[in-house]
N, C-alpha and C. Protein backbone atom coordinates (compact mmCIF):
# COMPACT_ATOMS: atom_id res chain seq x y z
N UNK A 1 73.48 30.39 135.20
CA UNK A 1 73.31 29.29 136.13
C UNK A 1 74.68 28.68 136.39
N UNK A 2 75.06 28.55 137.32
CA UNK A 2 76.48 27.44 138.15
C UNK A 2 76.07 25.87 137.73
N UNK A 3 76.92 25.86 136.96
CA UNK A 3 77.59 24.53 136.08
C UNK A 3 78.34 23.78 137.16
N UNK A 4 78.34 22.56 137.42
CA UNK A 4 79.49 21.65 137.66
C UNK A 4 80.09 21.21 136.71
N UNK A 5 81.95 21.16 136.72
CA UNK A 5 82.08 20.14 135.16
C UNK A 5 81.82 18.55 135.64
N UNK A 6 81.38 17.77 135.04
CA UNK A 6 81.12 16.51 134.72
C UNK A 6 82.25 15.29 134.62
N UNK A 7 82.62 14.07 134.45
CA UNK A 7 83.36 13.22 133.82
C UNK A 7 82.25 12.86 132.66
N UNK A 8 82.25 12.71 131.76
CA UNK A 8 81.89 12.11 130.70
C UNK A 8 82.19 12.37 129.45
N UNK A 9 81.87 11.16 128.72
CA UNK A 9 82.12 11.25 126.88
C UNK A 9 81.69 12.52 125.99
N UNK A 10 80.36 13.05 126.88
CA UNK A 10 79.73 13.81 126.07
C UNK A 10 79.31 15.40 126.33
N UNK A 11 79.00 14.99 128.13
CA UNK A 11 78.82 16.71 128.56
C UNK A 11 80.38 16.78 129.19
N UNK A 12 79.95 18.44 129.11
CA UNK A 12 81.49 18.68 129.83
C UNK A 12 80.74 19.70 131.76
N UNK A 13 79.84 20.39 131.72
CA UNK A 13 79.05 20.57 132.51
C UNK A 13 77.54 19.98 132.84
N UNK A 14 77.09 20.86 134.27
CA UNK A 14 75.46 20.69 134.49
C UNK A 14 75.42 21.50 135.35
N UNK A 15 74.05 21.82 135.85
CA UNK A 15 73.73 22.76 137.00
C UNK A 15 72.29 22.25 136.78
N UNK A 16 71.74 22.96 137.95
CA UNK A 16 70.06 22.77 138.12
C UNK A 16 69.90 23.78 139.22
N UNK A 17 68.80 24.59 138.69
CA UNK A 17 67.82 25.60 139.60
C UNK A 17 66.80 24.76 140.16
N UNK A 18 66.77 24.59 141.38
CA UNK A 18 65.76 24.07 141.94
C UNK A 18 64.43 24.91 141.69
N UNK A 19 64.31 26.54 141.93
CA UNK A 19 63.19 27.12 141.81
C UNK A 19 62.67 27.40 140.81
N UNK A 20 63.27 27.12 139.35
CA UNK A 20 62.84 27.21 138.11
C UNK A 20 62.75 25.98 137.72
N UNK A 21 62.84 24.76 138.37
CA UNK A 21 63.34 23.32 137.52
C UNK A 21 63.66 23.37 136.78
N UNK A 22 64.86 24.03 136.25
CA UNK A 22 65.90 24.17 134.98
C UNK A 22 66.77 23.30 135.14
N UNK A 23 67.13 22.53 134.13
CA UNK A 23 69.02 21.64 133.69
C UNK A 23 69.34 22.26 133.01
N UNK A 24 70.69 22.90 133.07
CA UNK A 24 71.33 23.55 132.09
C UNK A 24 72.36 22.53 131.93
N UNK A 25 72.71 21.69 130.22
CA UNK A 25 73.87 21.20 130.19
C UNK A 25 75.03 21.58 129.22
N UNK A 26 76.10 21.49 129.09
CA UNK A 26 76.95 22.01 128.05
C UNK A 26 77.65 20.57 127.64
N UNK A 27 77.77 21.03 126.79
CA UNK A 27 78.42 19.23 126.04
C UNK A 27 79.73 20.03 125.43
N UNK A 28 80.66 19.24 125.02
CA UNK A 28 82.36 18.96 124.33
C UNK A 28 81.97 19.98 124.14
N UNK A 29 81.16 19.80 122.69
CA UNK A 29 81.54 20.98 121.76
C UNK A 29 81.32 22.04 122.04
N UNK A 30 80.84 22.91 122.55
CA UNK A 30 80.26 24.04 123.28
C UNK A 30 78.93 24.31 123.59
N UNK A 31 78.14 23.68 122.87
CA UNK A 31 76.61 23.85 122.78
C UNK A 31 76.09 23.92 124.84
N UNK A 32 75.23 24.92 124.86
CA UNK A 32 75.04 24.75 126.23
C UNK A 32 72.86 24.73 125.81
N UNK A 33 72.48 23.82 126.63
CA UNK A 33 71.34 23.60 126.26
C UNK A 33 70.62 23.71 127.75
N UNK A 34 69.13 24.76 128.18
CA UNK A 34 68.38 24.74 129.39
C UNK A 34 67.31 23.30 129.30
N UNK A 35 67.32 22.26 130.13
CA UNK A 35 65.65 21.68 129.84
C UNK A 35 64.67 22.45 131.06
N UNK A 36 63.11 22.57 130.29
CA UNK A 36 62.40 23.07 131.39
C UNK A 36 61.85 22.24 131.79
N UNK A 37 61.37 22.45 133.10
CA UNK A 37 60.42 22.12 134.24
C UNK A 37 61.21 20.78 134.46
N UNK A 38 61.80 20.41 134.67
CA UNK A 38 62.17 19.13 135.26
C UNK A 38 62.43 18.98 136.53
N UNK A 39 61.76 17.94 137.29
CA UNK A 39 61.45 17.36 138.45
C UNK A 39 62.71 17.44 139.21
N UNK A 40 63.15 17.84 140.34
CA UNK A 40 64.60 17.60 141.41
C UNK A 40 64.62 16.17 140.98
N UNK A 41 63.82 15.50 141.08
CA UNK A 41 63.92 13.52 141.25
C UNK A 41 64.98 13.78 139.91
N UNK A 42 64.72 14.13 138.94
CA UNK A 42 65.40 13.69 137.49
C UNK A 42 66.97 14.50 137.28
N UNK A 43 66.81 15.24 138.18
CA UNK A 43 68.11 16.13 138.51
C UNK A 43 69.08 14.98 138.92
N UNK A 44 68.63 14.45 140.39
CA UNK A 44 69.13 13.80 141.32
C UNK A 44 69.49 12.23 140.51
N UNK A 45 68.53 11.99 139.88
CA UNK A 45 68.88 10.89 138.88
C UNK A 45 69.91 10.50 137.85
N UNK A 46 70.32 12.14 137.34
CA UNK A 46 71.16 12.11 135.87
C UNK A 46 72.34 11.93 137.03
N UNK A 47 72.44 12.87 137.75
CA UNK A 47 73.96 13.10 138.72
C UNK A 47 73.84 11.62 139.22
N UNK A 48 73.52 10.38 139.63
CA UNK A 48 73.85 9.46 140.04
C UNK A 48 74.16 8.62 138.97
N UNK A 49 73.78 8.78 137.58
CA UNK A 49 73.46 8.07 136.64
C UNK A 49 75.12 7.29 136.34
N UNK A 50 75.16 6.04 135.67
CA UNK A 50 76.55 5.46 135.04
C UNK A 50 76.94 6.04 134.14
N UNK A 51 75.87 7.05 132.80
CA UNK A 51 76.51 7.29 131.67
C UNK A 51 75.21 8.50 131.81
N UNK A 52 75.89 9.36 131.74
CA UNK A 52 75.09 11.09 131.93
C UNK A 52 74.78 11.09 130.59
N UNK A 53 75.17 10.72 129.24
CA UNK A 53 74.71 10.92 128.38
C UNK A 53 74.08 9.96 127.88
N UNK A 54 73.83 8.82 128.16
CA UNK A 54 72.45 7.82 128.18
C UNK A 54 71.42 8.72 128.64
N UNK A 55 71.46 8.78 130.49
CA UNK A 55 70.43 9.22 130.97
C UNK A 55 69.89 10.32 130.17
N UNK A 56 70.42 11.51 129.61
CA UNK A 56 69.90 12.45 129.44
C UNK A 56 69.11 12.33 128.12
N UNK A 57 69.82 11.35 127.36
CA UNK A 57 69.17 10.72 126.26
C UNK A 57 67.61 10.09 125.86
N UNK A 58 67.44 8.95 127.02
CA UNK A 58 66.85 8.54 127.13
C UNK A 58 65.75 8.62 128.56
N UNK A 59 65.80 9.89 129.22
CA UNK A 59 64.68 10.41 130.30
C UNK A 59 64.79 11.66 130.29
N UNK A 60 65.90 12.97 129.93
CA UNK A 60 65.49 14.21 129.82
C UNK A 60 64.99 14.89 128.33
N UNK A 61 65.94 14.14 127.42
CA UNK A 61 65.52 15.10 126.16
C UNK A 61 64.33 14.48 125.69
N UNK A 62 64.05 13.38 125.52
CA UNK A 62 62.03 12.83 125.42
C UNK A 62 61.06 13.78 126.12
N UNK A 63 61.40 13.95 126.95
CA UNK A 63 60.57 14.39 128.07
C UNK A 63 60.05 15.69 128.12
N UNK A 64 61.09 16.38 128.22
CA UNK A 64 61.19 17.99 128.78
C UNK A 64 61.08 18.60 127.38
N UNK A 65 61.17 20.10 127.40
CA UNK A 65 61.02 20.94 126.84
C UNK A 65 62.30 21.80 126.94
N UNK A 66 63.46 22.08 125.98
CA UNK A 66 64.48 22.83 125.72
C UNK A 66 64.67 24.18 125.24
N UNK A 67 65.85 24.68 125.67
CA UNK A 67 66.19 25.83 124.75
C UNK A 67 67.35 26.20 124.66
N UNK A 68 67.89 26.34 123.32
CA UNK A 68 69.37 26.46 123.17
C UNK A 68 69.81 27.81 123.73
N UNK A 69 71.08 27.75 125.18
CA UNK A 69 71.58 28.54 125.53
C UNK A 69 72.57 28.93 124.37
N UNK A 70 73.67 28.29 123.91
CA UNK A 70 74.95 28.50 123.47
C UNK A 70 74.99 27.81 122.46
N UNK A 71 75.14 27.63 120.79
CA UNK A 71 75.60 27.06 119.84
C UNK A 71 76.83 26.23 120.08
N UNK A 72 76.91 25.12 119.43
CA UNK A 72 78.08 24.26 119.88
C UNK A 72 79.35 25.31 118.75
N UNK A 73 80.52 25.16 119.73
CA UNK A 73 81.96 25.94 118.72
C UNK A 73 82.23 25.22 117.91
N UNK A 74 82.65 25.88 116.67
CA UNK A 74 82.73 25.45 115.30
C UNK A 74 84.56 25.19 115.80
N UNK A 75 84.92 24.16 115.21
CA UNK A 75 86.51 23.74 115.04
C UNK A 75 87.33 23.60 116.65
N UNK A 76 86.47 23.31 117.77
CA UNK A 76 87.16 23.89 118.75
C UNK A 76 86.28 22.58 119.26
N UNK A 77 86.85 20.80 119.36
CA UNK A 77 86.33 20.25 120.19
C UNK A 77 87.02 19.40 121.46
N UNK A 78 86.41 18.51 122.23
CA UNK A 78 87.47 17.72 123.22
C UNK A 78 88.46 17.57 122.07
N UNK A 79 87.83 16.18 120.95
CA UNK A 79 89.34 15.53 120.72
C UNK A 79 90.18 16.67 120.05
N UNK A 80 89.69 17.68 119.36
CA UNK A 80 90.90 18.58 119.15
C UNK A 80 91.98 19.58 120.11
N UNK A 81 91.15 19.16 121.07
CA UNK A 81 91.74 19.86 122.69
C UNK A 81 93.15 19.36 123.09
N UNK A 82 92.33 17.50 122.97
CA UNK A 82 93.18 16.78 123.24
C UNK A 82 94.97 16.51 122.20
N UNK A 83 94.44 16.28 121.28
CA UNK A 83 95.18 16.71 120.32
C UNK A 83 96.52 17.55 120.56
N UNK A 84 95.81 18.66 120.83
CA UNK A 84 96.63 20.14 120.86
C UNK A 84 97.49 19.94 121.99
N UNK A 85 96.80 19.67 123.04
CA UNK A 85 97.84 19.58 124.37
C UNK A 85 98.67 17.98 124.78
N UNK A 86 97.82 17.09 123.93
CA UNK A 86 98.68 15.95 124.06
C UNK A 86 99.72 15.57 123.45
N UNK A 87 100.78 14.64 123.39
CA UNK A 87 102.16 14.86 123.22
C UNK A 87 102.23 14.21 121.81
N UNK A 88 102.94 14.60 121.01
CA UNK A 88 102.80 14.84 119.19
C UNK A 88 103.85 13.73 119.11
N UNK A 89 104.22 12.60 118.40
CA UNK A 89 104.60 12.04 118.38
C UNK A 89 105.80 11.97 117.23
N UNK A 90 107.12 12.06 117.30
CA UNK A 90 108.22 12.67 116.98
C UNK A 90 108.50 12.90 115.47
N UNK A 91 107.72 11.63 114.74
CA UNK A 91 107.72 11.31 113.49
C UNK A 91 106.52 11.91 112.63
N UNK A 92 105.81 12.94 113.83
CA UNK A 92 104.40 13.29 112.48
C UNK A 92 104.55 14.85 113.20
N UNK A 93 105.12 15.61 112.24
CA UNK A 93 105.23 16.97 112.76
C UNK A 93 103.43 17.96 112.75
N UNK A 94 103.17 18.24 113.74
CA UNK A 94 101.75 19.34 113.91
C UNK A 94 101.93 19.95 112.51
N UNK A 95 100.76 20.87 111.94
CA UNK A 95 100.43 20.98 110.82
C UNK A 95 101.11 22.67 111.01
N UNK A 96 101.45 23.18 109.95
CA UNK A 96 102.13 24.41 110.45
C UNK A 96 103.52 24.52 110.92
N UNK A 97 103.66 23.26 111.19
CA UNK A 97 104.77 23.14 112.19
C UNK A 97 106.05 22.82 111.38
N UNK A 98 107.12 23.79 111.28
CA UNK A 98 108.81 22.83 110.33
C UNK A 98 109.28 22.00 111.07
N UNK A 99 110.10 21.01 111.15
CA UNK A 99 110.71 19.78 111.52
C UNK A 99 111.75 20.01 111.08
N UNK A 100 113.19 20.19 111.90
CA UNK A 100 114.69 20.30 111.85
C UNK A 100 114.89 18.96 111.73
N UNK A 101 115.79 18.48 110.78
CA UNK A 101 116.27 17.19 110.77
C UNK A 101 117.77 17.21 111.69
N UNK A 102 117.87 18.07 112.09
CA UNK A 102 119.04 17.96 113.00
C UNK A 102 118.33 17.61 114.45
N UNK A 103 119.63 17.08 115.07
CA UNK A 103 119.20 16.14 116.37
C UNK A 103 119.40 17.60 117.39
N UNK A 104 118.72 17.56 118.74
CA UNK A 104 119.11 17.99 120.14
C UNK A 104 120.84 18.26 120.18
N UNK A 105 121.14 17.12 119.78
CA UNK A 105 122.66 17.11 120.31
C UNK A 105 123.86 17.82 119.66
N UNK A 106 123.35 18.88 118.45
CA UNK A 106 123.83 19.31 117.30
C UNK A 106 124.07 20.74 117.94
């Protein structure tokens, strides 16, 4: 199924089959989860929603009936994403990582 990625805290995609009433969502960690039979209205609802992971909280997963597409990835999440590609701050060397006490200018 064709995923959109999302802004939010918690999913990172969504998609919806109109002719199966399927939500397929994938969250951070990898886990990708189908709900069945759900209504276009509730489709159309989460995508307008303020916090996609409220809504889905509290009107799809009560509701519907699931099935795990994808296990969430073990050691592989946003904040460690973030982490990795965000900028390391001069005084705490990455793990693995040696630290030259000599300057640039040496």
């Amino acid at each position: 199924m064709k995923r959109e990625h999302v802004d939010s805290s918690s999913l990172s995609s969504m998609g919806y089959d109109p002719r199966s009433h399927t939500l397929e969502v994938e969250f951070h960690n990898g886990g990708v989860y189908r709900y069945l039979d759900v209504p276009e209205e509730e489709w159309s609802g989460l995508r307008a929603a303020d916090s996609l992971g409220r809504y889905l909280n509290s009107r799809i997963k009560p509701r519907f009936r699931w099935r795990k597409v994808a296990p969430p990835s073990r050691g592989c999440t946003r904040m460690s994403l973030m982490v990795v590609v965000g900028p390391m701050p001069a005084t705490v060397p990455a793990e693995g990582v040696s630290v030259s006490s000599r300057s640039a200018s040496t």
